[in-house]
Protein backbone atom coordinates (compact mmCIF):
# COMPACT_ATOMS: atom_id res chain seq x y z
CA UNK A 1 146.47 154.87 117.58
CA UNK A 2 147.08 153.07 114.54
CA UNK A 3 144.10 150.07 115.04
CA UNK A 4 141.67 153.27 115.93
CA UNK A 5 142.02 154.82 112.87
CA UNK A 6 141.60 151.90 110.75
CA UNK A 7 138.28 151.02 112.21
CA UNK A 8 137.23 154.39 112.12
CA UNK A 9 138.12 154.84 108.31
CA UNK A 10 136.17 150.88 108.44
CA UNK A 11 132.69 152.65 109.33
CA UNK A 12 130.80 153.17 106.52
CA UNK A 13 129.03 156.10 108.47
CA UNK A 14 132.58 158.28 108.20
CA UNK A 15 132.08 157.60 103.96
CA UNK A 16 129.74 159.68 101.71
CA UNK A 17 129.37 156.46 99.85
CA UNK A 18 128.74 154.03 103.32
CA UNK A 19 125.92 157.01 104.42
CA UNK A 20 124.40 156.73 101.08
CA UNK A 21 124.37 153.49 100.45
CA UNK A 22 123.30 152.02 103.55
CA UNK A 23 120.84 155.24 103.81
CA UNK A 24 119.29 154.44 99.85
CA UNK A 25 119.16 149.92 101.02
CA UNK A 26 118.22 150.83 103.79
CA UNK A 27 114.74 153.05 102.97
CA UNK A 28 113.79 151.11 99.87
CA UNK A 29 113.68 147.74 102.08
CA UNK A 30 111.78 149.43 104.60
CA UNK A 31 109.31 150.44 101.86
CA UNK A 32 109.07 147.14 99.88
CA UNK A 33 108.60 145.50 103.07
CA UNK A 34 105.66 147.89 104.28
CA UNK A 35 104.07 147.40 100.40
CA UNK A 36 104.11 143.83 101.36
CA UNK A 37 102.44 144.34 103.95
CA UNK A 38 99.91 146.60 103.48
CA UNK A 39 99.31 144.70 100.18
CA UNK A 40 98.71 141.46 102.04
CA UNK A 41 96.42 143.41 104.47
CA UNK A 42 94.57 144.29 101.59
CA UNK A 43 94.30 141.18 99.96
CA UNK A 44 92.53 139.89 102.84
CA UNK A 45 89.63 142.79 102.80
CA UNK A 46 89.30 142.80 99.08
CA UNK A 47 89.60 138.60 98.26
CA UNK A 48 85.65 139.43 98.62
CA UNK A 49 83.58 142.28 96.55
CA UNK A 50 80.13 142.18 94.89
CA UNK A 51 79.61 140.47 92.20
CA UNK A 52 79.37 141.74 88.90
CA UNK A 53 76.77 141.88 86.14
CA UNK A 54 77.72 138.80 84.78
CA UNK A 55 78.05 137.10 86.92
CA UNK A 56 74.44 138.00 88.57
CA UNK A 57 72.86 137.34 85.45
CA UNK A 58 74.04 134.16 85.44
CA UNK A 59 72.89 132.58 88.70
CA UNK A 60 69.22 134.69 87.85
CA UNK A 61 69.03 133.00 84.42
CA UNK A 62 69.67 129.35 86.38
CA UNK A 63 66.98 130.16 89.36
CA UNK A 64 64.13 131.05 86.63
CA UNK A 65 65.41 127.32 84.64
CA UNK A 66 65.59 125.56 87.86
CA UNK A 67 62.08 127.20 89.19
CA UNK A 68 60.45 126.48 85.92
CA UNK A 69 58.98 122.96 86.23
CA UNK A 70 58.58 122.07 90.37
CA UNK A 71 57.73 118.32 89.42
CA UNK A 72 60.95 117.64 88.18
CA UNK A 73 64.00 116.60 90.19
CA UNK A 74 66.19 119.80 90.98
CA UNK A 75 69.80 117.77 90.90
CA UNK A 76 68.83 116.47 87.40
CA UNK A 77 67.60 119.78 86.16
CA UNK A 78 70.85 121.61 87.47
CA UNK A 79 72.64 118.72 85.60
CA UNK A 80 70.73 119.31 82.20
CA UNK A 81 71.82 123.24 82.33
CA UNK A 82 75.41 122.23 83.61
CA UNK A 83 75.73 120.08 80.03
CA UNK A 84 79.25 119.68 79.08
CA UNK A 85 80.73 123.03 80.04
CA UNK A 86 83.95 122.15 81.61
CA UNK A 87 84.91 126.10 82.62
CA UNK A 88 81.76 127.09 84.02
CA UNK A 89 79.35 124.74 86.57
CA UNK A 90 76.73 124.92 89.35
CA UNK A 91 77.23 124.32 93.29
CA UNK A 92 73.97 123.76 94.92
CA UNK A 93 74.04 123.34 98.88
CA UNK A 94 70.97 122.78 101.14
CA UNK A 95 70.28 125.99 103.27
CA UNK A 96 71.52 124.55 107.14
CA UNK A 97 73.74 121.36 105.49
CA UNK A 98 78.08 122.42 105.29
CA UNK A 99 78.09 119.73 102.51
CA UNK A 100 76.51 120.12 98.94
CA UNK A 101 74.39 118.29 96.86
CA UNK A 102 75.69 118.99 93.49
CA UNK A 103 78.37 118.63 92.42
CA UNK A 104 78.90 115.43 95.36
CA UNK A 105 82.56 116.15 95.64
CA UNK A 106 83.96 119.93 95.43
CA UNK A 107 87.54 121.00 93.73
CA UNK A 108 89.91 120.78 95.57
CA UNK A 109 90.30 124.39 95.17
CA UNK A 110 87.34 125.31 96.24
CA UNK A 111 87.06 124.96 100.10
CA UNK A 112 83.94 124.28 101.66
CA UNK A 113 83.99 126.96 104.05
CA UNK A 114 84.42 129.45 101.38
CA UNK A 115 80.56 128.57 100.58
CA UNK A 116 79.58 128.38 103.54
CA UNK A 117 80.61 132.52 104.10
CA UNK A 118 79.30 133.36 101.02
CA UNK A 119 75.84 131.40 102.04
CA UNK A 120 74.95 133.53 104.92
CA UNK A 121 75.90 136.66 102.81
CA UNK A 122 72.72 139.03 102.17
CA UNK A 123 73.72 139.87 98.98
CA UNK A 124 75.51 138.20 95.76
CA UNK A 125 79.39 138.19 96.57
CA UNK A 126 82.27 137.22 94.01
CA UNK A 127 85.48 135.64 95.76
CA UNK A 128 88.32 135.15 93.35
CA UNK A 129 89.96 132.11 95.08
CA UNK A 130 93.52 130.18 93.00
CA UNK A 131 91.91 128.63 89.86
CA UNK A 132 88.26 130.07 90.46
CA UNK A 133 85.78 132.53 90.58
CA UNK A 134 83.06 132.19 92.87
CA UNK A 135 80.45 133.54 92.88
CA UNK A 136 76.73 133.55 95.13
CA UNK A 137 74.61 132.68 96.53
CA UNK A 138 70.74 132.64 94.53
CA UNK A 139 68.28 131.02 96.71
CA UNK A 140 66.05 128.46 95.73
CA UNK A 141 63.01 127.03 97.70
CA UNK A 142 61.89 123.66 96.27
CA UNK A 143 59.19 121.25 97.98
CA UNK A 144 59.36 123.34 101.09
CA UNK A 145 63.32 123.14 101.13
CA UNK A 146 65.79 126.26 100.87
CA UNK A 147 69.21 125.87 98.73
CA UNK A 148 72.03 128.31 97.75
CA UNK A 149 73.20 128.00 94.26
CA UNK A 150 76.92 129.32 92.99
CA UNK A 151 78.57 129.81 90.28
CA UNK A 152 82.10 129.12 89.46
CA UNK A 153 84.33 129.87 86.71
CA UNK A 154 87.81 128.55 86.11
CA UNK A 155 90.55 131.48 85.77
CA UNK A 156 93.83 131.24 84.83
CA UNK A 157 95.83 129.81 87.87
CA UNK A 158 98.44 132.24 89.68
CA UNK A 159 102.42 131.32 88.68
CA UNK A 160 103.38 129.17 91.15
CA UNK A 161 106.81 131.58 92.28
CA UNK A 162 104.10 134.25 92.97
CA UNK A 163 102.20 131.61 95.46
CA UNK A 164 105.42 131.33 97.11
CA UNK A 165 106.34 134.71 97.13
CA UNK A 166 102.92 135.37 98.69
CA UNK A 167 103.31 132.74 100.95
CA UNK A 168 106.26 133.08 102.33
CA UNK A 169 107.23 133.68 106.29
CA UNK A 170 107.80 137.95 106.51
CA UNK A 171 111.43 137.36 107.15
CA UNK A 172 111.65 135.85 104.24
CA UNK A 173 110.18 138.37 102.41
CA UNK A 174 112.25 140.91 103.99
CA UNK A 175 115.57 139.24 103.12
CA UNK A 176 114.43 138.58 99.52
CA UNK A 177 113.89 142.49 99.42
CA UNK A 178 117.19 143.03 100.80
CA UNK A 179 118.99 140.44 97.91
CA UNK A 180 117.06 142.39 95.38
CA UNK A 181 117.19 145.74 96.27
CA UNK A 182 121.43 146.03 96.76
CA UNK A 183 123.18 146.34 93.72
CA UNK A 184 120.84 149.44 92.51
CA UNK A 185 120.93 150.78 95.51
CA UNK A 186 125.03 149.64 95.42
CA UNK A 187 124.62 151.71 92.03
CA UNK A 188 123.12 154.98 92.95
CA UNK A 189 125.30 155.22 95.98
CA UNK A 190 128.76 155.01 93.84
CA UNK A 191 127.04 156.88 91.21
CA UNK A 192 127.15 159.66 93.15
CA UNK A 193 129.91 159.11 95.51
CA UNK A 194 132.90 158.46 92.79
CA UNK A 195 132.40 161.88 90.93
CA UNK A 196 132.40 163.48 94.55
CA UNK A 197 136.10 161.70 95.05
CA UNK A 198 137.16 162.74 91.72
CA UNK A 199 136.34 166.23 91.95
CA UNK A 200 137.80 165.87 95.64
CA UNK A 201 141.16 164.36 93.59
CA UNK A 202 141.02 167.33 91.26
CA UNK A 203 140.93 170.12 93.96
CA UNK A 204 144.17 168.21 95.37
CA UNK A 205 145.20 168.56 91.80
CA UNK A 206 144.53 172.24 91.68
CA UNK A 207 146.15 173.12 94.59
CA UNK A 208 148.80 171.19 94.30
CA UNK A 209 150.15 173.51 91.24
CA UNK A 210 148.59 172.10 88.49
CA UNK A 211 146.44 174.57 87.39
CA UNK A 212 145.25 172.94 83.65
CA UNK A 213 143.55 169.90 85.09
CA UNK A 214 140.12 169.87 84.24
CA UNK A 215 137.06 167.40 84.97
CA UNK A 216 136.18 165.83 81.60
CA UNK A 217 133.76 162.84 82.12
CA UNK A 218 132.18 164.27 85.25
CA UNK A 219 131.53 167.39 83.18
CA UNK A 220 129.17 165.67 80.69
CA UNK A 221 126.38 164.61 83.52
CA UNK A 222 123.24 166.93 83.51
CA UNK A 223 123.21 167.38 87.08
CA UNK A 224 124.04 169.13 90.12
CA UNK A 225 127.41 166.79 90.27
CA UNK A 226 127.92 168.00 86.28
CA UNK A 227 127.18 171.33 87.16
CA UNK A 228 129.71 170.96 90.35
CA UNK A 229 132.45 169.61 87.81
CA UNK A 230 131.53 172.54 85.10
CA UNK A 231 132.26 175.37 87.88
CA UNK A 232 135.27 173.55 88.73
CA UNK A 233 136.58 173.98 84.96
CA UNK A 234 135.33 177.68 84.94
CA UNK A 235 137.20 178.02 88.17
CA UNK A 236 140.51 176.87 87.00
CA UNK A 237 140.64 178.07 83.88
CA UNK A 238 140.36 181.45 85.53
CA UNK A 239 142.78 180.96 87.62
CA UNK A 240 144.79 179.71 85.26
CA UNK A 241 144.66 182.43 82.49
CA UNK A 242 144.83 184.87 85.66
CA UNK A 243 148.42 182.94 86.61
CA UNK A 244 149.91 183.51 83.44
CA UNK A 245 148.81 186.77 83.06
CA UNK A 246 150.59 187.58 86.17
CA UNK A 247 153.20 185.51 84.48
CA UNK A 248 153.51 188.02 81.88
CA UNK A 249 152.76 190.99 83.81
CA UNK A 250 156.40 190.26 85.55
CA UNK A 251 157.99 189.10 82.07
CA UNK A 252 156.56 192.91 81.21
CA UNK A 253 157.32 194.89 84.05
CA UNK A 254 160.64 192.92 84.49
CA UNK A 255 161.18 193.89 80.70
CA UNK A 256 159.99 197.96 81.18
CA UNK A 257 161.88 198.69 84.43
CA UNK A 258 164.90 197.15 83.06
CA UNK A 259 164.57 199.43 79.80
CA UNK A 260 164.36 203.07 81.53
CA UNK A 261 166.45 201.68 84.45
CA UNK A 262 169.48 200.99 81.16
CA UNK A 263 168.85 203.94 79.84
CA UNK A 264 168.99 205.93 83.31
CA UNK A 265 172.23 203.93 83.84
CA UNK A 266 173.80 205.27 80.70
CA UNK A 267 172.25 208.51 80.64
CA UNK A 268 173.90 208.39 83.90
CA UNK A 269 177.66 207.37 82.46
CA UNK A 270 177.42 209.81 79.64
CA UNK A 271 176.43 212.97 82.13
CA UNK A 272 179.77 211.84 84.66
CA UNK A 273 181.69 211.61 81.87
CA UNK A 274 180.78 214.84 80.40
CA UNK A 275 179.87 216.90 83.26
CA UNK A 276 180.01 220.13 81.50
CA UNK A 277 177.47 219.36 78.80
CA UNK A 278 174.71 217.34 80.70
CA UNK A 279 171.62 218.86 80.03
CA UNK A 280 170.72 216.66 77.50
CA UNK A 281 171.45 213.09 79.86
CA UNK A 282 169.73 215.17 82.62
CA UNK A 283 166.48 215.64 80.45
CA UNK A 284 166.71 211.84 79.71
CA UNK A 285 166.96 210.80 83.01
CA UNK A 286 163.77 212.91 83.72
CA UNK A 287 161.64 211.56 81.09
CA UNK A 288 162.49 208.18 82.33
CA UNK A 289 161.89 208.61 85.97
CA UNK A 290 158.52 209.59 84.63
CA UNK A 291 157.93 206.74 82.64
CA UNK A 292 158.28 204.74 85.89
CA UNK A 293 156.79 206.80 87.94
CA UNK A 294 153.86 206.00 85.52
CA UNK A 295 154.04 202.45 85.51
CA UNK A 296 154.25 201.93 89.59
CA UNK A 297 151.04 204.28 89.84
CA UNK A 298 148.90 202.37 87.24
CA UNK A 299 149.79 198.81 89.30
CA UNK A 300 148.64 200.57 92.98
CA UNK A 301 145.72 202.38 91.27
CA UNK A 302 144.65 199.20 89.86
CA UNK A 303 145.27 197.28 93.11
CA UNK A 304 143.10 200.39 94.73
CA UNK A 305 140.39 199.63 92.29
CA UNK A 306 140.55 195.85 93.68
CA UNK A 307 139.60 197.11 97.02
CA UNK A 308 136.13 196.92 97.15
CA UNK A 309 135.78 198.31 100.75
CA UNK A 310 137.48 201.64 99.73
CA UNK A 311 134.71 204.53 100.00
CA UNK A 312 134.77 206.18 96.35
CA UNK A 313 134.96 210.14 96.60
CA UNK A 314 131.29 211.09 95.45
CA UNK A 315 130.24 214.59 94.13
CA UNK A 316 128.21 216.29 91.58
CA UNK A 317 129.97 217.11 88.39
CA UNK A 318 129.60 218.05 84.78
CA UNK A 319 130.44 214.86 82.75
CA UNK A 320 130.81 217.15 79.62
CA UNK A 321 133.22 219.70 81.48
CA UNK A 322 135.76 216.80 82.40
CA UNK A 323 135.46 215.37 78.66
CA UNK A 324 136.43 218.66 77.51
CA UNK A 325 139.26 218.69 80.11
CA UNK A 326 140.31 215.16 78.85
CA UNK A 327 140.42 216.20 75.13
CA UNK A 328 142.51 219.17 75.56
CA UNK A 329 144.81 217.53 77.55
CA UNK A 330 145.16 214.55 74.46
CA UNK A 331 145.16 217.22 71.52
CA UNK A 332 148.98 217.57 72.11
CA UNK A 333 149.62 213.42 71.82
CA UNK A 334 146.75 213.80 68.81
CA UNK A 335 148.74 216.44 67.04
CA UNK A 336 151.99 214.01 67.04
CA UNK A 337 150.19 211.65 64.56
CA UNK A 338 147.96 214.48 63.03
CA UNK A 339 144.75 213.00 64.32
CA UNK A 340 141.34 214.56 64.69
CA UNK A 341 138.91 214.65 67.96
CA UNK A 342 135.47 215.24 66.87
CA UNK A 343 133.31 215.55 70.17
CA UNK A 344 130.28 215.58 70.35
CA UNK A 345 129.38 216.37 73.86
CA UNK A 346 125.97 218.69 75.52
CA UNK A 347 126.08 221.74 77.04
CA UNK A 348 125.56 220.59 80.35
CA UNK A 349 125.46 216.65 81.77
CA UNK A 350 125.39 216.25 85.96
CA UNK A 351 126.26 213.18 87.28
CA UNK A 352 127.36 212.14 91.02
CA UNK A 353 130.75 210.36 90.06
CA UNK A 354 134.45 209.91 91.68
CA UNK A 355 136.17 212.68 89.16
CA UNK A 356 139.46 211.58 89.70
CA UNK A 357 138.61 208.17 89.13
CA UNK A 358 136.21 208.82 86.37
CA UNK A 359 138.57 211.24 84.45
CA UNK A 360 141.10 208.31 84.93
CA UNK A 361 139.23 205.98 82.86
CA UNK A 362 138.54 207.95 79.90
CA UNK A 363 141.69 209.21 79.60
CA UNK A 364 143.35 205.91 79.43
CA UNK A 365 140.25 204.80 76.79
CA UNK A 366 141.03 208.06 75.02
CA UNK A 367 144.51 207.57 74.96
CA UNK A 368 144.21 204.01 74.18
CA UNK A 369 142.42 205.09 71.34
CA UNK A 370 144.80 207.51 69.35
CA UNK A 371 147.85 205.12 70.44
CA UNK A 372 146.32 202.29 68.14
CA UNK A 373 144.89 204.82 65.66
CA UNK A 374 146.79 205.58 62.55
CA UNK A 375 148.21 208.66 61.03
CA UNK A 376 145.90 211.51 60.26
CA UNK A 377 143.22 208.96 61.41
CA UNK A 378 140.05 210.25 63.51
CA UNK A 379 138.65 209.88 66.83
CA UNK A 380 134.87 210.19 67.55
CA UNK A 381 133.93 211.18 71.72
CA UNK A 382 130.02 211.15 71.86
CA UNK A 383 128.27 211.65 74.95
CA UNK A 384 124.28 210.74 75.01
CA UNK A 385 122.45 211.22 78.14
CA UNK A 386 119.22 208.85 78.27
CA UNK A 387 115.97 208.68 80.59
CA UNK A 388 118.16 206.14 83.12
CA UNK A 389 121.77 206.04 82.02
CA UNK A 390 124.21 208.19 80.59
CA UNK A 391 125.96 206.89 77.37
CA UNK A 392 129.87 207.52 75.90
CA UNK A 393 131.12 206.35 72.82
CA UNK A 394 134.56 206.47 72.14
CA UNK A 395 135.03 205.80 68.05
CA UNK A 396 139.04 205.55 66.47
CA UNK A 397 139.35 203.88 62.94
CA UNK A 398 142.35 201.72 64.08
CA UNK A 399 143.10 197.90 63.20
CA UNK A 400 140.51 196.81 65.91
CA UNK A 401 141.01 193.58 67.85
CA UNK A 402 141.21 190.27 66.97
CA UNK A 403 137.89 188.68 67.73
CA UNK A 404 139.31 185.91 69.75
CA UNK A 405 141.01 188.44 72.13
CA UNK A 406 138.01 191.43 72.00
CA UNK A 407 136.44 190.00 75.46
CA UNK A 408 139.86 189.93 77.15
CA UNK A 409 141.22 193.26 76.59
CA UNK A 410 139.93 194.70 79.84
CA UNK A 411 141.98 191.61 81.91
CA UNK A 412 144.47 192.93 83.79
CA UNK A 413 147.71 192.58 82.26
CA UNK A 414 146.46 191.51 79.16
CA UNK A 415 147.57 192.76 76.05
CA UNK A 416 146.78 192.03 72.17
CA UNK A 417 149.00 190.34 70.12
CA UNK A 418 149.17 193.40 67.82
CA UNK A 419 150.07 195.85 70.69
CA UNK A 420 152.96 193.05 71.48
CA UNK A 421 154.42 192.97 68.00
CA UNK A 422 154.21 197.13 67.70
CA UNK A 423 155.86 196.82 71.23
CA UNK A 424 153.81 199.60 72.21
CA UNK A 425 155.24 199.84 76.01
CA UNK A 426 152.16 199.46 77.81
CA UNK A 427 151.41 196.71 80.40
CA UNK A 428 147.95 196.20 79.61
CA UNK A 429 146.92 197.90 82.93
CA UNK A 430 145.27 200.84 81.10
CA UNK A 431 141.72 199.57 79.98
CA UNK A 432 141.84 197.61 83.19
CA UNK A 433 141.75 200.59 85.25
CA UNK A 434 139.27 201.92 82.96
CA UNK A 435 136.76 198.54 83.92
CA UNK A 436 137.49 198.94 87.54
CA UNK A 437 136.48 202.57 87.68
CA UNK A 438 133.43 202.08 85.84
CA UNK A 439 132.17 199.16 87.62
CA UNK A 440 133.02 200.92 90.91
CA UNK A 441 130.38 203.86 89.49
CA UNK A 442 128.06 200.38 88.76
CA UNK A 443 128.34 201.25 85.12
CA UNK A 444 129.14 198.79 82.62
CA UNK A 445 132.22 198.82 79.67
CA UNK A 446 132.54 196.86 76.27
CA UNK A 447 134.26 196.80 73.18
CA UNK A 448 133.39 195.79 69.61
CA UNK A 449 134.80 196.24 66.47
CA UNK A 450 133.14 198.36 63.45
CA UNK A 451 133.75 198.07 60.02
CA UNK A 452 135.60 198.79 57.70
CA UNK A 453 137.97 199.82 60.60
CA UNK A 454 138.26 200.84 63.87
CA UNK A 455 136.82 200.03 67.08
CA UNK A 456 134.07 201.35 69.17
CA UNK A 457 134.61 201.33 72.96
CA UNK A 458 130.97 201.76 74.75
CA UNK A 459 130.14 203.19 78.26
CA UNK A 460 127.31 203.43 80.14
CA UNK A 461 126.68 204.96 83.55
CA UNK A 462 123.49 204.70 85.76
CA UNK A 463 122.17 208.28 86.71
């Protein structure tokens, strides 16, 4: 079982990295070695063209010199206009003869049978051979006999490693490709298959408890990989700040249950002690039974919220009707710290909404509001009814929010560092709700502060 396992984690196939690698080698050999090919294919049809104007005008200008005087010998004419040009000369060859008559012994470089081709060819041609270019023929009829004249010019010879690259068996060629083409390819492959293993690493990492690693380097590329590591951060820094959250939220809960559940226990004591004068424990008892009661329904109606597949209770109601409700209901809390609701609401505004749920999240934005307000401070409720949405504005002149924290207030569980240090009693749950319900109507919620003070909580709700 053992020697299976280490031959199959020996196949490159069972690697990202072996598939890539061999996969990336493997198609850029194939395609050097069909370039070679084709290119040498090519070579073969194009190592002849027509000749160019140059060229033409050349071989024309030597026919008219060499057609000029018939009395004179043609070898010593063609000599006279070959001079002392050592990068340019003539080739003259009798019409049915393989061997030519000027100069008497070719370059080496120029084969014979090259001329002989280019003889029989019915137009000018231009054949660029190692170290020349050749180029004919021009016929020339002299005392009843028929030559071809060429031209050749001396080029720059090809670097010899390009001869032998050229020359070289296919094999060769293929194996060369092979040498050459393996460390980029060697390259790209781990290029992308060592940030997939490190961001394989740091999901081990993630779910192995240790929720503040983060991709750094990875995170940098501008690429899918770098946008892979980037959602990876995103991811568990989310889940992070959503851990300690729930951290808190038990710190909190653990800290408010204990509180009425103390005072319960000695409201408790003092009535058994004094059973004849207990209406005062008894009233205590109540209000704290309450206060629980409150905080158990705010965690299940937030974990009902979370439950996307539960059917909201849609009907037709009057948006301004169920502000007015809400107000009333807050004017007692209001009066406690002599604050003012100014509402500015229509007559009339219809929308198809949950109520319950609806009424549930202004009331704990509302209440929200004139629990962080100060004394004989004010409260602004304006509803605005556009041509697609309907719009509520909930105003308080309170400290605001720090702006650090202003896009985290509507996180579960969350709660400023203000509310902390006024120990306010609330679990943060409140403008959470308020977000879930709103989204569940597809509306959307935010917060911003104004100036001097105060802050302005926004809502808006599709018709």
């Amino acid at each position: 079982m053992k020697s299976s396992f280490s031959i199959r984690k020996l196949n490159p196939f069972n690697h990202l990295f072996g598939r890539l690698f061999l996969g990336f080698w493997g198609s850029v050999v194939i395609l050097i070695w069909l370039v070679l090919f084709v290119s040498d294919q090519l070579s073969q049809i194009e190592g002849v063209k027509p000749a160019d104007g140059f060229q033409v005008a050349q071989l024309e200008y030597a026919e008219k010199k060499l057609t000029e005087r018939p009395n004179r010998d043609l070898i010593e004419k063609l000599k006279r206009l070959q001079g002392d040009s050592r990068s340019r000369f003539y080739i003259l060859k009798a019409e049915n003869s393989k061997h030519t008559l000027f100069p008497k012994h070719l370059p080496k470089d120029i084969p014979e049978r090259k001329l002989t081709h280019l003889a029989i060819a019915d137009k000018k041609l231009q054949v660029r051979l190692d170290k020349f270019l050749l180029t004919g023929p021009v016929s020339i009829t002299d005392n009843n006999n028929t030559y071809s004249l060429f031209i050749a010019y001396k080029v720059k010879s090809r670097n010899e490693f390009y001869k032998l690259l050229w020359r070289m068996p296919e094999s060769l060629k293929l194996l060369l490709a092979a040498l050459v083409t393996i460390i980029p390819c060697w390259l790209i492959a781990r290029n992308l298959s060592v940030p997939i293993s490190k961001l394989r690493n740091s999901s081990h990492a993630l779910a192995g408890g240790d929720l503040s690693h983060r991709i750094d380097k990875i995170a940098k590329r501008h690429d899918e990989i770098g946008d892979l590591a980037r959602d990876f951060n995103n991811m568990a820094e989310k889940l992070e700040t959503q851990f300690e959250l729930h951290k808190r939220l038990l710190g909190d809960v653990s800290h408010e249950l204990r509180t009425p559940l103390t005072r319960l226990e000695l409201a408790l004591a003092l009535a058994i002690k004094n059973p004849h004068d207990c209406e005062k424990q008894l009233n205590r008892i109540e209000s704290e039974i309450h206060k629980l009661d409150e905080m158990i329904s705010n965690v299940l109606r937030l974990a009902r919220l979370e439950n996307e597949e539960l059917a909201l209770d849609l009907d037709t109601h009057d948006l301004s009707l169920l502000l007015k409700s809400i107000i009333r209901s807050a004017e007692l809390e209001a009066e406690q710290k002599q604050i003012k609701l100014m509402a500015d609401l229509p007559q009339s505004c219809l929308l198809t909404a949950d109520a319950m749920l609806l009424n549930t999240a202004l009331e704990n934005i509302i209440r929200n509001a004139i629990k962080y307000s100060p004394n004989q401070g004010e409260i602004a409720i304006k509803l605005t009814e556009g041509q697609d949405n309907i719009q509520i504005n909930i105003i308080d002149n309170g400290p605001g929010v720090n702006e650090s924290e202003i896009d985290k207030i509507f996180t579960p569980f969350y709660r400023v560092a203000k509310a902390r240090e006024r120990n306010s009693g609330g679990t943060g749950l409140g403008l959470a709700i308020a977000q879930k319900a709103i989204n569940r109507h597809k509306g959307k919620i935010n917060a911003k502060n104004i100036k001097p003070t105060g802050l302005s909580v926004c809502i808006q709700l599709p018709k």
